[in-house]
Protein backbone atom coordinates (compact mmCIF):
# COMPACT_ATOMS: atom_id res chain seq x y z
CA UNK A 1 -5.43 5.23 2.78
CA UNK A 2 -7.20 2.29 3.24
CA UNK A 3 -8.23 0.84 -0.18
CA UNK A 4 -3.99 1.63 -1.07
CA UNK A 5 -2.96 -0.53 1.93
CA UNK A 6 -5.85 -3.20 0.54
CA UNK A 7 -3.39 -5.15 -1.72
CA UNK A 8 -0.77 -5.46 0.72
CA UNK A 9 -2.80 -6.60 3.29
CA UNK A 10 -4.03 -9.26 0.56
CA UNK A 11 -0.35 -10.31 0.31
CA UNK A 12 0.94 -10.20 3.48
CA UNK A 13 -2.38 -12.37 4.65
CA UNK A 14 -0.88 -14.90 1.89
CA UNK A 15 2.30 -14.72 3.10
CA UNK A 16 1.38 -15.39 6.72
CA UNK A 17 0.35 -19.14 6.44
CA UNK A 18 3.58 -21.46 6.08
CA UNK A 19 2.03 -23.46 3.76
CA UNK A 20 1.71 -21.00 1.36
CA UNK A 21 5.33 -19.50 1.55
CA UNK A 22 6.25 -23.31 0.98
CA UNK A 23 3.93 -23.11 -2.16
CA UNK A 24 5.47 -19.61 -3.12
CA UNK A 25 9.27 -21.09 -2.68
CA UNK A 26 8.15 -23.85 -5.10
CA UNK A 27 6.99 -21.71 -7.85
CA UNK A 28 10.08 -19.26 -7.41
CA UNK A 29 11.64 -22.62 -9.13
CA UNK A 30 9.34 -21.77 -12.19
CA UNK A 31 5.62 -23.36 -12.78
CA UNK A 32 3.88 -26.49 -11.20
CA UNK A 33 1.16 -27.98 -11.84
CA UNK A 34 -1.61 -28.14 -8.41
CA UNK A 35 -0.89 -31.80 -8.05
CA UNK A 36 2.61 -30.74 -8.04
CA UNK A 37 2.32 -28.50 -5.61
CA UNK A 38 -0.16 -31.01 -3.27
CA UNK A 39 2.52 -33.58 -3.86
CA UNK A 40 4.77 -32.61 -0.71
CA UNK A 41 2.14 -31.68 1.35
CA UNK A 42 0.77 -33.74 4.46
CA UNK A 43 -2.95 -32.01 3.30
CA UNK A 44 -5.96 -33.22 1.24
CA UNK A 45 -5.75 -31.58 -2.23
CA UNK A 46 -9.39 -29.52 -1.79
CA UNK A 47 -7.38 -27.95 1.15
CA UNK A 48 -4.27 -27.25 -1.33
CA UNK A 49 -6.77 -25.80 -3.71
CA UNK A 50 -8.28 -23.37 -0.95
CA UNK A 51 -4.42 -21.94 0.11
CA UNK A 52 -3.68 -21.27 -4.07
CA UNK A 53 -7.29 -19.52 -3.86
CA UNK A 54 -5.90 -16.68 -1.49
CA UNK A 55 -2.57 -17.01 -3.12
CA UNK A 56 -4.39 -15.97 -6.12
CA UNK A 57 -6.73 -13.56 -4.75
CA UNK A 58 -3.12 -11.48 -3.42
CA UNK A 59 -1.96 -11.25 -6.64
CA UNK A 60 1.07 -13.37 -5.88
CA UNK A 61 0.20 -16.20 -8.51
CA UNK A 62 -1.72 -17.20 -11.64
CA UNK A 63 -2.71 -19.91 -12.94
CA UNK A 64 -3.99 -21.30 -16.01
CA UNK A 65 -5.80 -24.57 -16.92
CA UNK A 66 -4.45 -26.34 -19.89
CA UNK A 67 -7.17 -29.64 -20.56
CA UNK A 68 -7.59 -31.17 -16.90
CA UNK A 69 -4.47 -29.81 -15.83
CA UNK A 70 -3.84 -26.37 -13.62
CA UNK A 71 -0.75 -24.49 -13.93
CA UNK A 72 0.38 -21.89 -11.37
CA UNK A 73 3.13 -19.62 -12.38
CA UNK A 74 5.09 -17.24 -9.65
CA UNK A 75 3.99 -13.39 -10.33
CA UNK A 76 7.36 -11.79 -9.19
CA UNK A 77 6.27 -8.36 -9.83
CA UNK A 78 3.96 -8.50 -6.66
CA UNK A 79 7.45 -9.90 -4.81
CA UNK A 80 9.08 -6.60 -6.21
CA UNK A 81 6.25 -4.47 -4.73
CA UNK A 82 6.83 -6.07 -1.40
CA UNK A 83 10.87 -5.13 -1.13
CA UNK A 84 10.36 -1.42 -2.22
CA UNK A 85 7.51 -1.74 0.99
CA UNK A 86 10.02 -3.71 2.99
CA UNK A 87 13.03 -1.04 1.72
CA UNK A 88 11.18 2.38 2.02
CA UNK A 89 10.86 1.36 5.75
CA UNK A 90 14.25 0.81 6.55
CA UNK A 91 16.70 3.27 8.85
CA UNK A 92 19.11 4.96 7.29
């Protein structure tokens, strides 16, 4: 039971920081670049860098690096994964 509940444990960890929901409601707007994503933030950009790590690690996004530039896309599949969770525990 344990190693199934792993993932979402990854996600909701990701989720639970309020800087990376902000992050996550960014890219739902489609792909940023890291300096995009820093831009609105009152934090140093290493710090940036370590909340897109765990967003990452969870699954939630990707990113690619395109010359000196970092792309993170959005991976709404692992959003989709978290409503049928959210949905199968629902009354009724």
């Amino acid at each position: 039971m344990l190693n199934q509940t792993a993932p979402l444990d990854r996600i909701f960890h990701a989720l639970g920081d309020p800087t990376r929901r902000a992050i996550v409601e960014r890219l739902g707007r489609g792909p940023a670049s890291v300096s995009e994503l820093a831009a609105p933030l009152s934090m140093t950009l290493p710090a940036v860098v370590q909340h897109l790590h765990v967003l990452e690690a969870s699954g939630l996004i990707s990113s690619h690096k395109s010359g000196r530039v970092r792309t993170c896309t959005l991976q709404p599949a692992v959003l989709h994964d978290i409503e049928r969770w959210v949905a199968a525990r629902r009354p009724g």
